[in-house]
Protein backbone atom coordinates (compact mmCIF):
# COMPACT_ATOMS: atom_id res chain seq x y z
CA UNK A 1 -21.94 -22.87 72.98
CA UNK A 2 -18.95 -21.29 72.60
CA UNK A 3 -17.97 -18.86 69.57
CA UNK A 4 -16.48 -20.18 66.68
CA UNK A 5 -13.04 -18.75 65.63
CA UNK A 6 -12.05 -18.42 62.21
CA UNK A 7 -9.12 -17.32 60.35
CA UNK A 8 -10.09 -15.95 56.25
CA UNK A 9 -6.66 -14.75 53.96
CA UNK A 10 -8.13 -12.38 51.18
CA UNK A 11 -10.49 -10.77 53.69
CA UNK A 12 -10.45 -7.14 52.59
CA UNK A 13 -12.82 -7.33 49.55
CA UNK A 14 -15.11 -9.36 47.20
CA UNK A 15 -16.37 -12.70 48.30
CA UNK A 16 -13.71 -12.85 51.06
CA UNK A 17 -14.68 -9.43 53.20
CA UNK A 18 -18.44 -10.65 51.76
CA UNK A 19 -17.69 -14.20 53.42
CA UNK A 20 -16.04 -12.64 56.81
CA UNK A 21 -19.34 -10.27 57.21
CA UNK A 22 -21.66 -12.75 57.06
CA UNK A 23 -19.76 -14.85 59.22
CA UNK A 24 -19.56 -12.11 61.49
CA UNK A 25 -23.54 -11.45 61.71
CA UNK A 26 -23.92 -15.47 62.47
CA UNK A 27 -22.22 -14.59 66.11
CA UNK A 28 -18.55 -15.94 64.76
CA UNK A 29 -15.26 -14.11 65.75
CA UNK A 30 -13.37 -13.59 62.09
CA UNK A 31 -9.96 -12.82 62.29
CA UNK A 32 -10.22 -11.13 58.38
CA UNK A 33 -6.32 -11.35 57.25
CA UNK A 34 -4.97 -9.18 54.01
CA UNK A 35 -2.02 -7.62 53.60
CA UNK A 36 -3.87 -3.94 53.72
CA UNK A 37 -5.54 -4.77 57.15
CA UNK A 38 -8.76 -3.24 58.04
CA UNK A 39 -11.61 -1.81 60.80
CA UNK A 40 -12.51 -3.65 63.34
CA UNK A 41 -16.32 -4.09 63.59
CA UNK A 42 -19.10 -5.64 65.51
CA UNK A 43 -21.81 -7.82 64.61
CA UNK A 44 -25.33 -5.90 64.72
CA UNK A 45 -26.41 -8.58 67.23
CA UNK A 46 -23.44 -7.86 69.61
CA UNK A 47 -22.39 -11.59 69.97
CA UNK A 48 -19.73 -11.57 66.02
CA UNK A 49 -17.05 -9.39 65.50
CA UNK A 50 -14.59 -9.18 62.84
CA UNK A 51 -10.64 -8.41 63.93
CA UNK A 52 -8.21 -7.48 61.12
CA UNK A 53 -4.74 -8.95 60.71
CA UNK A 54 -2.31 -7.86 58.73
CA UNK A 55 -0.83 -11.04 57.08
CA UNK A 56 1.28 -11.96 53.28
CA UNK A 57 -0.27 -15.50 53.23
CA UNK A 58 3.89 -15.40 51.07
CA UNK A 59 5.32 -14.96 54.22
CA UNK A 60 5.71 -17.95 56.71
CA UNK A 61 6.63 -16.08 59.58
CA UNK A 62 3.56 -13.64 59.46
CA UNK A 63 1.39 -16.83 58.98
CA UNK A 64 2.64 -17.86 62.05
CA UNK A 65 2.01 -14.53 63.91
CA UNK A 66 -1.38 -14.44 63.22
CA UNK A 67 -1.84 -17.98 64.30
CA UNK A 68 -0.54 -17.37 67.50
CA UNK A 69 -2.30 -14.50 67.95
CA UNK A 70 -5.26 -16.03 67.67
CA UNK A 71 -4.35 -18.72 70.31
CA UNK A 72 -3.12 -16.62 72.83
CA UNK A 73 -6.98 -14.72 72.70
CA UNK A 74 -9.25 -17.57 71.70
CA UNK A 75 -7.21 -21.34 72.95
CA UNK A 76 -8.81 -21.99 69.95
CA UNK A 77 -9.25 -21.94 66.49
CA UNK A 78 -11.82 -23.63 64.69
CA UNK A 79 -11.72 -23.42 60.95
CA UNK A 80 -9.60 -21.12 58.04
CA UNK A 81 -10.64 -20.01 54.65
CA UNK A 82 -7.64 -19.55 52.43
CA UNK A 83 -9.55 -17.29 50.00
CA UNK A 84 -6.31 -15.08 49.12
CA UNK A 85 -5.56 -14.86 45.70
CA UNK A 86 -4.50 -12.63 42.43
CA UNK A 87 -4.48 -12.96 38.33
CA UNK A 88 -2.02 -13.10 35.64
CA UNK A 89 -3.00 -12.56 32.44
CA UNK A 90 -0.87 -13.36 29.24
CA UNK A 91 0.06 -16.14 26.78
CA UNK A 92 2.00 -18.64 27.99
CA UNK A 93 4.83 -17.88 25.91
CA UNK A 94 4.76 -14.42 26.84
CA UNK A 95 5.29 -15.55 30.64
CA UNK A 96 8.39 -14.96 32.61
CA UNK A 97 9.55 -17.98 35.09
CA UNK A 98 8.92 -14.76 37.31
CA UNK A 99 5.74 -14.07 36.32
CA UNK A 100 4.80 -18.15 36.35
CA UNK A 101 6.34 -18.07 39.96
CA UNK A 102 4.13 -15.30 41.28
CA UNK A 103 0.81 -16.88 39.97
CA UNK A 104 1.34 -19.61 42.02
CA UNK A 105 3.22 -18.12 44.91
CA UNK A 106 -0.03 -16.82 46.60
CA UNK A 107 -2.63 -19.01 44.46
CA UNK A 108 -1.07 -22.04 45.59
CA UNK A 109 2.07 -22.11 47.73
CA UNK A 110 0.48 -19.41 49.72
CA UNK A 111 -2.57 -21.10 50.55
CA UNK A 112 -0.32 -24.21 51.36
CA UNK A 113 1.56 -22.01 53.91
CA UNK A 114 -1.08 -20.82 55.61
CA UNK A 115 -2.70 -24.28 55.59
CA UNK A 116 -0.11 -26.15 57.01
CA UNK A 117 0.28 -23.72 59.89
CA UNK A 118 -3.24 -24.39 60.96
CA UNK A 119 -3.18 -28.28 60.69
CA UNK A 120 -1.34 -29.00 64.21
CA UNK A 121 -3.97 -26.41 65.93
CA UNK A 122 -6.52 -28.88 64.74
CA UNK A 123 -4.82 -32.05 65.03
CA UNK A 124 -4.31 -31.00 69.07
CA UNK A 125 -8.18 -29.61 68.57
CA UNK A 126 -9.01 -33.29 67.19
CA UNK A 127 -11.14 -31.44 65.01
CA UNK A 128 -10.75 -28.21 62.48
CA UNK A 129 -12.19 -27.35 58.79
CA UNK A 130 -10.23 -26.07 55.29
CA UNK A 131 -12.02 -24.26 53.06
CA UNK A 132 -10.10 -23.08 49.93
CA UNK A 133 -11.39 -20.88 47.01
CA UNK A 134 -10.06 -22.67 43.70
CA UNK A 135 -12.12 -21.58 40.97
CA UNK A 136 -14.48 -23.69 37.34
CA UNK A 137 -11.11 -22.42 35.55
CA UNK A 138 -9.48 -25.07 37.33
CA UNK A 139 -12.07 -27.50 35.65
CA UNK A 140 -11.59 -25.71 32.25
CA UNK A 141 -8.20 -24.56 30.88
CA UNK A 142 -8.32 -20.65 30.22
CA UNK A 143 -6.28 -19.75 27.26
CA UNK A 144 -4.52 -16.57 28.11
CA UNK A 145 -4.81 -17.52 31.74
CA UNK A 146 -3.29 -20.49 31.85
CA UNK A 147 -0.80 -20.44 34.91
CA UNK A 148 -3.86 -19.26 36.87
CA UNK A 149 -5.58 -22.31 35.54
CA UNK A 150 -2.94 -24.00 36.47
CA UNK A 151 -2.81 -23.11 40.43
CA UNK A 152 -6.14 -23.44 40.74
CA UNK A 153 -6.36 -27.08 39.69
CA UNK A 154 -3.14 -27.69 41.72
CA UNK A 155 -5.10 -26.60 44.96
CA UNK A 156 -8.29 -28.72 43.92
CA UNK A 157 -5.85 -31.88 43.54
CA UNK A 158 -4.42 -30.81 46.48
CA UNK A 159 -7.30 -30.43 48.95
CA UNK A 160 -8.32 -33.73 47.72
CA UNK A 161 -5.40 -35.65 48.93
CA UNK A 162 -5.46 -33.22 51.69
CA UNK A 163 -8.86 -34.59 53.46
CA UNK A 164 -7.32 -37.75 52.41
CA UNK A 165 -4.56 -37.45 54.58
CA UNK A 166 -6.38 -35.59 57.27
CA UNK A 167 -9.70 -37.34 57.80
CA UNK A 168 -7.90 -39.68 60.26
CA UNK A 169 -7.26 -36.62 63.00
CA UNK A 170 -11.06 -35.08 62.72
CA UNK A 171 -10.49 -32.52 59.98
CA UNK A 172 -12.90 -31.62 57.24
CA UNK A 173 -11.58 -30.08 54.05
CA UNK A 174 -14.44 -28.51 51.31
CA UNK A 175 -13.03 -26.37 48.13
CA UNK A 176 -15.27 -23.63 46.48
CA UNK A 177 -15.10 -23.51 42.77
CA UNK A 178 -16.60 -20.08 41.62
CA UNK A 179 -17.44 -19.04 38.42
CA UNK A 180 -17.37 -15.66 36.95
CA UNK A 181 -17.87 -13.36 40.00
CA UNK A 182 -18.42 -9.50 39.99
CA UNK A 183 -15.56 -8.46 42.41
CA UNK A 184 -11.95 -6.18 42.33
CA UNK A 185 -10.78 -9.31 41.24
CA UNK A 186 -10.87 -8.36 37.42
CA UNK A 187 -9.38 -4.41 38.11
CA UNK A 188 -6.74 -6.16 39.90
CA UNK A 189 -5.52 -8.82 36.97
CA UNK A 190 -2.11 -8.05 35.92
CA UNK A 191 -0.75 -8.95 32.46
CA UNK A 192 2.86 -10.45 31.62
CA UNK A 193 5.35 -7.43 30.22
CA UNK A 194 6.07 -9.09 26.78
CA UNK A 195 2.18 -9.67 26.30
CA UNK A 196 1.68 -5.68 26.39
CA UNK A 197 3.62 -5.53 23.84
CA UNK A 198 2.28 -5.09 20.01
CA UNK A 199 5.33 -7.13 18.82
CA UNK A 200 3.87 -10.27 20.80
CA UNK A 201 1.81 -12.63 18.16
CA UNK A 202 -0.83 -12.88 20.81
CA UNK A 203 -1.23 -9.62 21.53
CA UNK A 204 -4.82 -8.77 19.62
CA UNK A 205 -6.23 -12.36 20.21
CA UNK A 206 -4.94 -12.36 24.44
CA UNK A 207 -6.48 -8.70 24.41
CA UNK A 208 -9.99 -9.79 22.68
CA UNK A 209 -9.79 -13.11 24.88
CA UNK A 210 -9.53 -11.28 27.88
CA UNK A 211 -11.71 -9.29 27.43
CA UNK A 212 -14.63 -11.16 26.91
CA UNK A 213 -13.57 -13.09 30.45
CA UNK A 214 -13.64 -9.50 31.83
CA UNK A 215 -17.45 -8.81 30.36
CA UNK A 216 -18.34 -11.91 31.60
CA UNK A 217 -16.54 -11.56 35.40
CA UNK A 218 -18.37 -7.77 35.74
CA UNK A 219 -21.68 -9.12 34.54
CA UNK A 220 -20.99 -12.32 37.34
CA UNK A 221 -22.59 -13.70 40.40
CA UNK A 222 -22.48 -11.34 43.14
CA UNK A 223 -19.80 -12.02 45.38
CA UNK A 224 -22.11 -12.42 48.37
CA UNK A 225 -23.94 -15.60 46.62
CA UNK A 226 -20.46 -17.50 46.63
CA UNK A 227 -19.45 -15.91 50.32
CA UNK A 228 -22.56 -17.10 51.37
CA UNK A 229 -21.77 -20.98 50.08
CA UNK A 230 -18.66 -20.83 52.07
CA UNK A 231 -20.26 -19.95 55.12
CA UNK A 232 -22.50 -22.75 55.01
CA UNK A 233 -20.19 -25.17 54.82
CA UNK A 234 -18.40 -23.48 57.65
CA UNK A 235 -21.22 -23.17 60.08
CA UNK A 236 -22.50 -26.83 58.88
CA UNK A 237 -21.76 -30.02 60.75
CA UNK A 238 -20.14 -31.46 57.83
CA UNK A 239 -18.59 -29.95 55.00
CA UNK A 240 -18.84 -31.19 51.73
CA UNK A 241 -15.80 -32.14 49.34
CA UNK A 242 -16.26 -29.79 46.45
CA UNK A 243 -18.97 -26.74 46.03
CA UNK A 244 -19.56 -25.19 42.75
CA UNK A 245 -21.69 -21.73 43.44
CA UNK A 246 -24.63 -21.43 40.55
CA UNK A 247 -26.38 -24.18 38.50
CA UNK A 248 -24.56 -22.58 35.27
CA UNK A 249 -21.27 -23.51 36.63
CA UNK A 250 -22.53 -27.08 38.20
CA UNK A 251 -23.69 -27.85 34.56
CA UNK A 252 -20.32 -26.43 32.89
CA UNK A 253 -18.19 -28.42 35.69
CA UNK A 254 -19.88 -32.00 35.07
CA UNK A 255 -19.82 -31.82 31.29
CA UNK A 256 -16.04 -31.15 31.87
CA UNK A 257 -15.94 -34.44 33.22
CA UNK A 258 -17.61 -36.14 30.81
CA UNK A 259 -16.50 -34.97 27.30
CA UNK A 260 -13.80 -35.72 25.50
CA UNK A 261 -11.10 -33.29 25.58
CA UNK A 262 -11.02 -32.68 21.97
CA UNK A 263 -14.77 -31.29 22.07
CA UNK A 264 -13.96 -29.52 25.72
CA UNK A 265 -10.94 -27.61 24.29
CA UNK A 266 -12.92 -26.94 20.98
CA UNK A 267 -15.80 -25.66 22.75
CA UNK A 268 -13.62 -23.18 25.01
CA UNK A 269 -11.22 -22.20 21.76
CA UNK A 270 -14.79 -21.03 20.20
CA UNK A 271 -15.46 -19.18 23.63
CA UNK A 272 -12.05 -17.24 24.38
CA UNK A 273 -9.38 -18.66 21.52
């Protein structure tokens, strides 16, 4: 059998280096792509290894580098895990068009990028998988957060249509829907510039809001139980549409689904509002 090939964005901590380690020890060749690059490393078995790319999932041309790295040394590539993404923290009145823009310029439009620079590789394969990392907040609206709510559901609506539109040509598209997750992820949030300000009318509700998500992210899964959900559907025969890591967060995403909106949003206001 030969070695699977697979590119992961967001590869140089939390769930995604957690993701491109384990995929290394199960004998696949990860090309792990962030913008800080890495070590290479070897697989304690001999047969994985994980190579480090520098890539801004932002920046087309990169994306395409990478890409054609990879087949020039493989002829092959055989599934990618946009995992890439960052946090914006602030009230939505608070936001900048600028600040709006750069929520979703990796969270969504990057992940599209590197997506679409994948999908002729597998169409000329006749096969090839997508695995994205959304996230439950884009089930449930996150005041404070919204725009990152926002993204996220984007990319959930959009991988839908996306295996829709992709089925025909052998591709398999599965998006991971974590919860609140112990990573950098939470040290690395940034917040708008008017919302650090003690003028804004948000300011001590966004801060006490926030905060609580914060608690509840460092007191999270551990990265390597979601990581470990994405490699199965990798290194499965068929991926499934949507995965939601932890029964918590199954339960959470289902009632979403159910309820009527005025008890959802009244439930979360009592949460985080």
């Amino acid at each position: 059998m030969e070695t699977k090939v697979v590119l992961i964005t967001g590869a140089s901590a939390g769930i995604g280096l957690s993701a491109a380690m384990q995929l290394m020890e199960k004998g696949v060749r990860v090309y792990a792509a962030s913008r800080r690059g890495g070590t290479s490393q070897k697989a304690s078995n001999g047969a994985g290894e994980l190579i480090p790319v520098k890539m801004d999932i932002t920046k087309e041309e990169e994306i395409a580098s990478v890409v054609a790295q990879i087949l020039k040394e493989n002829k092959r590539l055989d599934a990618v895990i946009c995992n890439a993404g960052n946090g914006i923290a602030g009230s939505i009145e608070d936001t900048s068009n600028e600040e709006m823009r750069y929520q979703f310029e990796t969270n969504f439009f990057g992940t599209v990028n590197t997506i679409n620079a994948c999908l002729p590789v597998f169409r000329a394969q006749g096969y090839g998988k997508v695995l994205t990392t959304s996230s439950v907040a884009a089930v449930v609206p996150i005041p404070f957060q919204a725009f990152y709510s926002a993204a996220k559901s984007a990319l959930s609506i959009f991988m839908q249509a996306l295996a829709l539109e992709v089925k025909p040509y052998g591709i398999q598209c599965c998006t991971v829907l974590p919860g609140d997750t112990k990573t950098d992820f939470t040290s690395a949030r940034k917040y708008t510039a008017k919302s650090q300000s003690t003028d804004s009318v948000y300011y001590q509700t966004m801060k006490t809001s926030v905060g609580k998500m914060e608690k509840d992210e460092q007191n999270g899964m551990d990265a390597k139980i979601v990581a470990k959900q994405m490699v199965n559907q990798i290194m499965s025969k068929r991926m499934k549409v949507t995965v939601v890591p932890g029964l918590q967060y199954k339960v959470i995403c289902v009632l979403f689904n159910i309820l009527p909106a005025k008890l959802r949003l009244w439930i979360v206001g009592l949460l985080y509002a």
